[in-house]
N, C-alpha and C. Protein backbone atom coordinates (compact mmCIF):
# COMPACT_ATOMS: atom_id res chain seq x y z
N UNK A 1 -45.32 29.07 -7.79
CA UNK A 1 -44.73 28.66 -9.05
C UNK A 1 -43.66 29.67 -9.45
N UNK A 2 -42.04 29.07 -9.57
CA UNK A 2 -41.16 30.33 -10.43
C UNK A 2 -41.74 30.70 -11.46
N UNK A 3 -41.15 31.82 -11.64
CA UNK A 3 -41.22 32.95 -12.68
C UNK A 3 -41.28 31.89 -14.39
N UNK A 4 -40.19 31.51 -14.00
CA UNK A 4 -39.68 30.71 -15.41
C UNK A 4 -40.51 29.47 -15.69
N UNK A 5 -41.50 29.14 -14.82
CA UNK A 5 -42.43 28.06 -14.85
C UNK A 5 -43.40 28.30 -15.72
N UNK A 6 -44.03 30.01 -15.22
CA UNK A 6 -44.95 30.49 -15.97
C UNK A 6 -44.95 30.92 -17.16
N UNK A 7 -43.39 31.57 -17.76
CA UNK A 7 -43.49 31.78 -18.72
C UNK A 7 -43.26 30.71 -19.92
N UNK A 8 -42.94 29.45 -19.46
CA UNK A 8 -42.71 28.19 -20.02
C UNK A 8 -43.91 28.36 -20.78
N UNK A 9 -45.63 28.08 -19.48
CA UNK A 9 -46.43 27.84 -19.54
C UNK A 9 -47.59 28.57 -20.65
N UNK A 10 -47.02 30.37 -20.22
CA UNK A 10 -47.20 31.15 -21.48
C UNK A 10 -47.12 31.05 -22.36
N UNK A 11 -45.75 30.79 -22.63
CA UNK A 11 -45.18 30.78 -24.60
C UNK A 11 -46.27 28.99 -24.68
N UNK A 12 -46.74 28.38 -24.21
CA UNK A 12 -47.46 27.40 -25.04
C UNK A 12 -49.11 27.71 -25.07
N UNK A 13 -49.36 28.72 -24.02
CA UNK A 13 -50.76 29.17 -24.45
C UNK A 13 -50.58 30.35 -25.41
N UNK A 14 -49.08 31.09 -25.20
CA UNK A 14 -49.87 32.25 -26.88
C UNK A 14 -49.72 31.34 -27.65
N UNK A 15 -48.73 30.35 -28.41
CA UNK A 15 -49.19 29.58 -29.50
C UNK A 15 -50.36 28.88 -29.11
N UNK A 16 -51.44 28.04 -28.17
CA UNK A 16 -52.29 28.03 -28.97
C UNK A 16 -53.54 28.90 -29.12
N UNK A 17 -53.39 30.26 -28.76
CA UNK A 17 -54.09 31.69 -28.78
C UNK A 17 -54.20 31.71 -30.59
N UNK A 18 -52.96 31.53 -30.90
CA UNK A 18 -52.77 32.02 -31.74
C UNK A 18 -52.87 30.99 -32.84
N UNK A 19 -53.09 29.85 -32.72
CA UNK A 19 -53.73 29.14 -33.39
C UNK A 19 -55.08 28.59 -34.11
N UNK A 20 -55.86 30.08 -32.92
CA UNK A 20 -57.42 29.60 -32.64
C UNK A 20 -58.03 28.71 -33.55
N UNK A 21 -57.73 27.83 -31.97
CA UNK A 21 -58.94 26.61 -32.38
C UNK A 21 -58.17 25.17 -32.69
N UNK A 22 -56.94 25.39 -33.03
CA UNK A 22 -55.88 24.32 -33.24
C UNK A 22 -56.17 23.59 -32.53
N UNK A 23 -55.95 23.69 -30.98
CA UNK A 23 -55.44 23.10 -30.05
C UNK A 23 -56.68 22.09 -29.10
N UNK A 24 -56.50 21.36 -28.70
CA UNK A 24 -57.71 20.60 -27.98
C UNK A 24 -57.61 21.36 -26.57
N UNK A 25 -58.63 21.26 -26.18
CA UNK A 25 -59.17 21.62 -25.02
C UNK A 25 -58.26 20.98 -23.73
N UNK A 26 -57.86 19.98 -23.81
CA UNK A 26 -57.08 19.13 -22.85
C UNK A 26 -56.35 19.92 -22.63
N UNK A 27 -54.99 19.88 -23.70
CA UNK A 27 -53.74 20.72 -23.54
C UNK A 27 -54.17 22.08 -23.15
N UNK A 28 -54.71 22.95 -23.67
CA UNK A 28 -54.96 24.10 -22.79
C UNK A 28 -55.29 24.05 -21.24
N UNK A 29 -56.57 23.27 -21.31
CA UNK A 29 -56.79 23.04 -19.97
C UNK A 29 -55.51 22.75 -18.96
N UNK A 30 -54.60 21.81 -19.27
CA UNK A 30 -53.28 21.36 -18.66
C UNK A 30 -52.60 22.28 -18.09
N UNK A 31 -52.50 23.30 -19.01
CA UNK A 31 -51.39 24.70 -19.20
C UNK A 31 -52.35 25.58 -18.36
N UNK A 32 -53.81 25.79 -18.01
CA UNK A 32 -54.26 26.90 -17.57
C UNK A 32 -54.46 26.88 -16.19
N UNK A 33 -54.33 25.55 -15.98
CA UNK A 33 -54.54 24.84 -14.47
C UNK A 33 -53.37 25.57 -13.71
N UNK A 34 -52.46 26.12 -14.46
CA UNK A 34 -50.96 25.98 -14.07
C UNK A 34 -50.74 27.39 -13.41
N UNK A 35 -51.71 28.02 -13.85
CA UNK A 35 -51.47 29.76 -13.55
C UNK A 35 -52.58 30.43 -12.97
N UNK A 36 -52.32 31.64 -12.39
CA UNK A 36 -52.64 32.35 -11.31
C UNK A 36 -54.42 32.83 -12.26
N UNK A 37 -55.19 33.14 -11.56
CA UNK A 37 -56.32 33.35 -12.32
C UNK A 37 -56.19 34.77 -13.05
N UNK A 38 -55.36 35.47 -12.36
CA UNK A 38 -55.75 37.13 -13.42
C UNK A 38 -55.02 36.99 -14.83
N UNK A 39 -53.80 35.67 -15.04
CA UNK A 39 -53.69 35.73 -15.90
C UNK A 39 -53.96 34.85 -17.21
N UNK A 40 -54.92 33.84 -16.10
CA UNK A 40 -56.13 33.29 -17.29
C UNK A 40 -57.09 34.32 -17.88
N UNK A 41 -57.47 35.01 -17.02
CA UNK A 41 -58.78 35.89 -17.30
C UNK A 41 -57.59 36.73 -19.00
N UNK A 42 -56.68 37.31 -18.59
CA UNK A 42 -55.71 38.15 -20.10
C UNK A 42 -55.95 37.25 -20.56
N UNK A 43 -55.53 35.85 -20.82
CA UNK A 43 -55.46 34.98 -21.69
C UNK A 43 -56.94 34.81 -22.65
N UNK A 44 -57.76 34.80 -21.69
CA UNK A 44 -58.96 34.68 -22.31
C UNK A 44 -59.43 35.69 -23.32
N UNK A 45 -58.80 37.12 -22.59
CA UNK A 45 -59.42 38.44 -23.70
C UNK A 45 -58.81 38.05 -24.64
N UNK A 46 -57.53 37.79 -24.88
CA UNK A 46 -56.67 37.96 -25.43
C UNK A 46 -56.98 36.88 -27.10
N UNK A 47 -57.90 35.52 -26.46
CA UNK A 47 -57.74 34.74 -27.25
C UNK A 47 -59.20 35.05 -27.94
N UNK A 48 -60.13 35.59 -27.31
CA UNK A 48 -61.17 36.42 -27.46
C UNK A 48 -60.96 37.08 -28.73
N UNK A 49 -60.12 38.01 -28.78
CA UNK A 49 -59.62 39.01 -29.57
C UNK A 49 -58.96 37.89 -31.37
N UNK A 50 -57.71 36.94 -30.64
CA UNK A 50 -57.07 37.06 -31.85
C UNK A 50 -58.15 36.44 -32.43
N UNK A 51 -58.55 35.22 -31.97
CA UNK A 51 -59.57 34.23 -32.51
C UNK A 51 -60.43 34.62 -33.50
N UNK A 52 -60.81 35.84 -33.32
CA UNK A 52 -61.38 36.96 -34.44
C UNK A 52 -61.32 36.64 -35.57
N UNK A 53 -59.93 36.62 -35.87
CA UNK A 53 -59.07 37.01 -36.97
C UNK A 53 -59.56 36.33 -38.15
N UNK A 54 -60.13 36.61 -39.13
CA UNK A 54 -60.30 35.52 -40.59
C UNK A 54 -59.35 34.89 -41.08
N UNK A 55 -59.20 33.60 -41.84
CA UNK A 55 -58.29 33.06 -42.74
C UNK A 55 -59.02 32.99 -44.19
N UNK A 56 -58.26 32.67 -44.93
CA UNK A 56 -58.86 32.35 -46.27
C UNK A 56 -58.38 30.70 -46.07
N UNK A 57 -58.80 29.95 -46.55
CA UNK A 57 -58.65 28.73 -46.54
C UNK A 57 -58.30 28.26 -48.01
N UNK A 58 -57.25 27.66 -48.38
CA UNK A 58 -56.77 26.77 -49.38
C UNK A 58 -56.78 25.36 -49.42
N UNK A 59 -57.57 24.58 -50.37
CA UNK A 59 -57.59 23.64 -50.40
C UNK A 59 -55.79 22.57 -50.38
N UNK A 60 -55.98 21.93 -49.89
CA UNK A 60 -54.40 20.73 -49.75
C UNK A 60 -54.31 20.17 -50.82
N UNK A 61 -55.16 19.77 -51.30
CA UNK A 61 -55.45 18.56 -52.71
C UNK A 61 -54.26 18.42 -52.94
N UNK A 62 -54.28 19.98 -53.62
CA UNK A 62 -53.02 19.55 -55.23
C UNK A 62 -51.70 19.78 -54.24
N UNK A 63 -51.28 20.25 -52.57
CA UNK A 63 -50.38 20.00 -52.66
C UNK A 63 -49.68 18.63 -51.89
N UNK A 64 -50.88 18.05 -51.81
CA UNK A 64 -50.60 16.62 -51.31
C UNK A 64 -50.34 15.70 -52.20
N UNK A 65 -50.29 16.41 -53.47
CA UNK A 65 -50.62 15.21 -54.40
C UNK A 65 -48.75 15.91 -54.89
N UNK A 66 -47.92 16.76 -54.70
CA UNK A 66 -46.94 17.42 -54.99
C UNK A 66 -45.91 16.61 -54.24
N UNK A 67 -46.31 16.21 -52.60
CA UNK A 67 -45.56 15.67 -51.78
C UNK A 67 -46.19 14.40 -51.79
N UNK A 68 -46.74 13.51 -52.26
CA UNK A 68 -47.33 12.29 -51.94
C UNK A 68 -46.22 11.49 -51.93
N UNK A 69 -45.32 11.53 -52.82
CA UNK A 69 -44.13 10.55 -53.08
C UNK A 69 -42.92 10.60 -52.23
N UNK A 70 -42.76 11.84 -51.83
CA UNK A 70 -41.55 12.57 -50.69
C UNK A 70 -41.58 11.65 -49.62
N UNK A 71 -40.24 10.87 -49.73
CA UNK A 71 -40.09 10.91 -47.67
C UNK A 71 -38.91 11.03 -47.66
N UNK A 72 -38.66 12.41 -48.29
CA UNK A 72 -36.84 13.19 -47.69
C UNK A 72 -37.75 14.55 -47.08
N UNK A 73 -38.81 14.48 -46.85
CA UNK A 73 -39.58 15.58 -45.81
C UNK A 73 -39.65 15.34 -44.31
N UNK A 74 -38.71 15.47 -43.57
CA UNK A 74 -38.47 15.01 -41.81
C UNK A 74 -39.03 15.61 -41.03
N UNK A 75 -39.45 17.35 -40.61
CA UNK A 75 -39.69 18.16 -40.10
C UNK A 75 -40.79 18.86 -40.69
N UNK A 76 -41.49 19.32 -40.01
CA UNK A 76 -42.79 20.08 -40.08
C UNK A 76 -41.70 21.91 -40.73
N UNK A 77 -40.92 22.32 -40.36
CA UNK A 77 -40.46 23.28 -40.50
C UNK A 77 -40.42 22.95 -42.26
N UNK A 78 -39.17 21.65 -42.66
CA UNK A 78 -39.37 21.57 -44.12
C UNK A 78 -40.48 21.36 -44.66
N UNK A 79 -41.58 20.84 -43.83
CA UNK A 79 -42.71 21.18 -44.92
C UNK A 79 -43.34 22.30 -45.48
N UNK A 80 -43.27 23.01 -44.48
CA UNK A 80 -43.93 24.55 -44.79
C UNK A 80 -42.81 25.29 -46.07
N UNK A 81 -41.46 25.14 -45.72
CA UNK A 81 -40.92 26.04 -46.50
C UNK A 81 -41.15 25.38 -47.77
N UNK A 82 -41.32 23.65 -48.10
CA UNK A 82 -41.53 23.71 -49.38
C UNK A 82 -43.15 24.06 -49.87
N UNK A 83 -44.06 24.16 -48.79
CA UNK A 83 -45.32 24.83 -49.43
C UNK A 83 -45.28 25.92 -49.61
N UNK A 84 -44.40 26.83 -49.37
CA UNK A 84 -44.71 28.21 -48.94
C UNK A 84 -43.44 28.88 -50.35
N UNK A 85 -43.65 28.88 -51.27
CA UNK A 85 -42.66 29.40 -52.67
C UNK A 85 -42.41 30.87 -52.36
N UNK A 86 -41.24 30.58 -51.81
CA UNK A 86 -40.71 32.58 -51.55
C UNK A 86 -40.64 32.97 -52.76
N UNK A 87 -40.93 34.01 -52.39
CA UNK A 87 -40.89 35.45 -53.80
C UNK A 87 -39.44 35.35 -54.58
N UNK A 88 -39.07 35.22 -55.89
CA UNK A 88 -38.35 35.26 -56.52
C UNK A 88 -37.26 36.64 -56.32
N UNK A 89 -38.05 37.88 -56.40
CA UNK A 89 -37.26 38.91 -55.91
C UNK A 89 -36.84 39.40 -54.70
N UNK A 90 -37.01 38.06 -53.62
CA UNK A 90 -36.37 38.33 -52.66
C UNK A 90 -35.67 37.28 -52.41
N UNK A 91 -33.99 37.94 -51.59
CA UNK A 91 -33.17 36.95 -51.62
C UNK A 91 -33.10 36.18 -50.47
N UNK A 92 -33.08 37.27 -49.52
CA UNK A 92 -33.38 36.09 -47.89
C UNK A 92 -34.25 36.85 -47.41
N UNK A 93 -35.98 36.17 -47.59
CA UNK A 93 -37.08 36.54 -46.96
C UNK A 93 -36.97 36.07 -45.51
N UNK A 94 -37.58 37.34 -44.84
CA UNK A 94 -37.85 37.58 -43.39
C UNK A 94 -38.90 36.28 -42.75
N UNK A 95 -38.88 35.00 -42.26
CA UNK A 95 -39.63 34.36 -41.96
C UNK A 95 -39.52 33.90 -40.74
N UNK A 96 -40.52 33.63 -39.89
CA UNK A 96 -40.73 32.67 -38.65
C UNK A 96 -41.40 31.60 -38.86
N UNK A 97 -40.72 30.68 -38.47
CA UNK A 97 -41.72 29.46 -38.30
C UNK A 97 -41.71 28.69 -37.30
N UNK A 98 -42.98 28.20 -36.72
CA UNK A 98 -43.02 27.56 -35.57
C UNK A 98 -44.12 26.11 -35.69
N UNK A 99 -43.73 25.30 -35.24
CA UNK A 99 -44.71 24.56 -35.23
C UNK A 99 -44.91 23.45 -33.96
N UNK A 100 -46.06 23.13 -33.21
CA UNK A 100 -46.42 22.54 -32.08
C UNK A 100 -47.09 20.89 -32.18
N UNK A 101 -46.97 19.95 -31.98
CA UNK A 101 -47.46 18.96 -32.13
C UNK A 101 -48.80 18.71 -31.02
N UNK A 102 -49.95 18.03 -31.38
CA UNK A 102 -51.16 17.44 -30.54
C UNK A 102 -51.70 16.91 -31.40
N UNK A 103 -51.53 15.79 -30.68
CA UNK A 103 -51.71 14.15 -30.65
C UNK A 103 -51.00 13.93 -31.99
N UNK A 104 -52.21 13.36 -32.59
CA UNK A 104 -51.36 13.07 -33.94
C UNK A 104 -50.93 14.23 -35.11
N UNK A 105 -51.37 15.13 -35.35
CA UNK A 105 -51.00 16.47 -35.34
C UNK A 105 -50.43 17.42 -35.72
N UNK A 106 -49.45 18.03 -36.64
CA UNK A 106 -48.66 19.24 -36.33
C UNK A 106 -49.79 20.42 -36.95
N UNK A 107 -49.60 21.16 -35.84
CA UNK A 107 -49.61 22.39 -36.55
C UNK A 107 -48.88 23.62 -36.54
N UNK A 108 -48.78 24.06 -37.88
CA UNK A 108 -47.00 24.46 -38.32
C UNK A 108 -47.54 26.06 -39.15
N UNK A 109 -47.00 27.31 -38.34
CA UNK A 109 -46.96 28.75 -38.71
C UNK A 109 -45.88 29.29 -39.78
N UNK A 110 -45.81 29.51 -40.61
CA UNK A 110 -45.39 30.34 -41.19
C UNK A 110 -45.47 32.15 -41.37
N UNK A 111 -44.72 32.61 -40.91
CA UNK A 111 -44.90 34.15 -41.14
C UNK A 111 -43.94 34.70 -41.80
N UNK A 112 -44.32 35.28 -42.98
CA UNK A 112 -43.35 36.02 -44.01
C UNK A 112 -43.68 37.22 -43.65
N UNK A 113 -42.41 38.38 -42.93
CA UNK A 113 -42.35 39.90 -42.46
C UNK A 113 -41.71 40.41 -43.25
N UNK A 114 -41.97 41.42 -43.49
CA UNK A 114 -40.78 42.63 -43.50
C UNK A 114 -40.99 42.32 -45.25
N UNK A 115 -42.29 42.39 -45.57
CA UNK A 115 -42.27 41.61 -47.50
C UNK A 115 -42.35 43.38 -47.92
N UNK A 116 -41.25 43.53 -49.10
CA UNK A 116 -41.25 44.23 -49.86
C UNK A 116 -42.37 45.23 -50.84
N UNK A 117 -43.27 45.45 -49.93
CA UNK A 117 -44.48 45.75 -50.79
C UNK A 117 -45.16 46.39 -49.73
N UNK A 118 -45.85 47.37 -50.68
CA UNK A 118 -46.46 49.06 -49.72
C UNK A 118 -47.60 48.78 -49.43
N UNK A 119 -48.30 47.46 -49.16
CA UNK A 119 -49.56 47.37 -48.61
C UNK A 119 -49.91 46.08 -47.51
N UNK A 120 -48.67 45.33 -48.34
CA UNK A 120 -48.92 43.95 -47.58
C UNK A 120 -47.29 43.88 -46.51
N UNK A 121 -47.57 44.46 -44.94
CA UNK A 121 -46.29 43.89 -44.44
C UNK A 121 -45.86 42.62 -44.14
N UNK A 122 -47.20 41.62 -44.29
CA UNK A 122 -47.22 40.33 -43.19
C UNK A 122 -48.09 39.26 -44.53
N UNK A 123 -47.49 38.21 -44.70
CA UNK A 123 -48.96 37.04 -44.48
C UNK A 123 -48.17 35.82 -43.79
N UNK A 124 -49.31 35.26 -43.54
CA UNK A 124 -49.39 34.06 -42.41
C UNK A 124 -50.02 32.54 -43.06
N UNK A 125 -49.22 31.38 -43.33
CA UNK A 125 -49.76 30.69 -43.60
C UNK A 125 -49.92 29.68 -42.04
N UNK A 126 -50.96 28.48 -41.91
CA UNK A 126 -51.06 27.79 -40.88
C UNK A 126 -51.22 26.18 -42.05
N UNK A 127 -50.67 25.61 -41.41
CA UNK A 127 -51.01 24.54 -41.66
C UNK A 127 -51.10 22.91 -40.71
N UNK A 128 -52.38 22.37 -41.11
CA UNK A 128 -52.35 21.44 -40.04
C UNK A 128 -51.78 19.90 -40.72
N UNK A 129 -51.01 19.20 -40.40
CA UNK A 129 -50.56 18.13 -41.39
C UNK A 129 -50.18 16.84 -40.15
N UNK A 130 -50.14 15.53 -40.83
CA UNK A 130 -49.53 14.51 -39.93
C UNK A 130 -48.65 13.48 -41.10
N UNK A 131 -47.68 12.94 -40.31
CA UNK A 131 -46.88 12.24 -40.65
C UNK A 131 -47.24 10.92 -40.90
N UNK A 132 -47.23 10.04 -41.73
CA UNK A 132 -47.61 8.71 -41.53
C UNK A 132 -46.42 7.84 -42.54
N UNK A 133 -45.80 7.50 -42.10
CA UNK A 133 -44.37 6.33 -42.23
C UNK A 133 -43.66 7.86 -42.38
N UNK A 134 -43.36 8.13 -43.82
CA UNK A 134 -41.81 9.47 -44.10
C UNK A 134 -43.05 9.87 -44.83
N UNK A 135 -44.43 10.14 -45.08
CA UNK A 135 -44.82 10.39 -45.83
C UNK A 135 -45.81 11.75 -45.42
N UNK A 136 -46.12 12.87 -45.68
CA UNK A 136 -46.75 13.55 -44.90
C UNK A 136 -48.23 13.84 -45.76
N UNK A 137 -49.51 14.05 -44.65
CA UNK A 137 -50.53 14.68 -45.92
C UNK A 137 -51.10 15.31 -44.54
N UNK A 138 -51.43 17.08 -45.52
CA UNK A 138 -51.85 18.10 -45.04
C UNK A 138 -53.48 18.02 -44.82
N UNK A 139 -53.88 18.47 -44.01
CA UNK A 139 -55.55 18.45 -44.00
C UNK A 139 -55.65 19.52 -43.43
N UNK A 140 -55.44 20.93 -43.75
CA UNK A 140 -56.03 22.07 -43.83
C UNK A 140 -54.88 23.01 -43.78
N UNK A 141 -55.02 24.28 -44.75
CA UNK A 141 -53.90 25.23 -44.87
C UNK A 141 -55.13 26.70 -44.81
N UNK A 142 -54.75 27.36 -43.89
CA UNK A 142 -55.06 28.78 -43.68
C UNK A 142 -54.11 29.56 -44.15
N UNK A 143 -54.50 31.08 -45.05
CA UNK A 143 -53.79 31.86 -45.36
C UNK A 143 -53.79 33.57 -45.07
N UNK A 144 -53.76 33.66 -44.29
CA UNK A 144 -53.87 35.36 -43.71
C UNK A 144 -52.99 36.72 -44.02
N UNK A 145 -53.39 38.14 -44.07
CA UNK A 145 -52.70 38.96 -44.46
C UNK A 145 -52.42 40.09 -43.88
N UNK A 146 -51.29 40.99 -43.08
CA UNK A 146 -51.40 41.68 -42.21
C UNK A 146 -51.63 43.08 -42.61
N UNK A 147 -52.02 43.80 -43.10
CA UNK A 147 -51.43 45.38 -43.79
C UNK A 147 -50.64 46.20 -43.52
N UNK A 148 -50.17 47.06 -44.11
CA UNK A 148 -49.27 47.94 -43.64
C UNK A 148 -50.06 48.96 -42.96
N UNK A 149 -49.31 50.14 -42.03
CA UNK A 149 -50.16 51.17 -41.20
C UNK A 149 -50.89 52.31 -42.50
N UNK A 150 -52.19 51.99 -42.04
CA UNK A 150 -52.38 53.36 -43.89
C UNK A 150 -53.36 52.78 -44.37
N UNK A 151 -53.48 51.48 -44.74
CA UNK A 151 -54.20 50.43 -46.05
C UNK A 151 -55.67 50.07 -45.03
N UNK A 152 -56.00 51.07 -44.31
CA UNK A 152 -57.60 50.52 -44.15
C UNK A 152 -57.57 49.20 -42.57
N UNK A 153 -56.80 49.25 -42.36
CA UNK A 153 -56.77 48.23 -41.27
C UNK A 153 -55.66 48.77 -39.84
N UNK A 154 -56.28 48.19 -38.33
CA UNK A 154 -55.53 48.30 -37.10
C UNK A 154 -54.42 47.63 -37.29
N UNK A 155 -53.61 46.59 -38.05
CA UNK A 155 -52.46 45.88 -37.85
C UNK A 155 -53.14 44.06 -37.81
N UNK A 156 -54.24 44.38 -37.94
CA UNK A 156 -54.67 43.11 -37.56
C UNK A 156 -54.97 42.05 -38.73
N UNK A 157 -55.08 40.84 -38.50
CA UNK A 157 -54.72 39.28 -39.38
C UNK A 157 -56.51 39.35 -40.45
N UNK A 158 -56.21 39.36 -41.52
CA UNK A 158 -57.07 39.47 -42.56
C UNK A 158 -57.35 38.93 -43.53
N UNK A 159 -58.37 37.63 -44.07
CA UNK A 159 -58.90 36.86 -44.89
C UNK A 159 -58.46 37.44 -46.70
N UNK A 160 -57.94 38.37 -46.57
CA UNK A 160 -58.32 39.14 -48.00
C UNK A 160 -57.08 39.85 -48.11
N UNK A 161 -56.86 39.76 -49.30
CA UNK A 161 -54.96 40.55 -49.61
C UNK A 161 -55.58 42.04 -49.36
N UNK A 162 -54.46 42.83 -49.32
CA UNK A 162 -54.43 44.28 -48.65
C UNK A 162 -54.92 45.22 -49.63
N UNK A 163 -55.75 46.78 -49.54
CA UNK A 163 -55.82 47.34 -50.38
C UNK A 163 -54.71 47.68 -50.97
């Protein structure tokens, strides 16, 4: 297998590493079939590890009931940014967003970096949502928090805002 095959194959198992639990078993399976065993076995610590990670979980309710009427919402990317209310005192927040489709499906990352504040460098929203006509409704939003180096934590994804 080229080089460039595998890392295709990579960048779709760290997202769903990093989704833990998103992803069905199929599609992984698909993607793991694809590669050499030592670097299933990393994959495995690896997902071992993030999978760890706590979320806090937010109910959708009220913001399904915000977008119920919307179908100028096209993209999973615009959905997140309108769930996700950037900070007023910042003017162009640091964000990634990614999002992967299975089956019927999206599930869509948000990561706000580089946030202005001496405890919290990172949070992470996830959200799982599907489309039905232009109309979208969310069925589960995770919310995670990274700390800065100092605040009691390795760097790692955390259920609970930062000391």
């Amino acid at each position: 297998m080229e080089i460039s095959k595998h890392n295709e194959t990579l960048a779709i198992l760290r997202e769903a590493v990093s989704s833990c639990g998103y992803f069905s078993t199929t599609v992984i399976k698909n993607q793991i079939m694809r590669l050499p065993v030592t670097i299933v076995l990393s994959l495995i610590i690896t997902s071992l590890h993030s999978c760890a990670e706590n979320y806090a979980t937010i109910d959708p309710t009220n913001f399904n009931r915000k977008i119920s009427k919307r179908d100028d919402i096209e993209t999973p990317q615009e959905l997140i940014k309108i769930f996700y209310n950037y900070p007023e005192n910042e003017t162009e927040p640091t964000v990634e967003i990614s999002s992967v489709r299975e089956e019927e499906n999206y599930i869509i990352t948000l990561v706000h970096i580089a946030i202005p504040d001496d405890s919290v460098c990172s949070e992470r929203y996830v959200l799982r949502a599907q489309r039905h006509n232009k109309t979208w409704i969310v069925s589960d939003i995770r919310h995670s928090w990274r700390c800065c180096e100092g605040r009691g934590t390795d760097g790692e994804w955390r259920s609970m805002p930062c000391p």
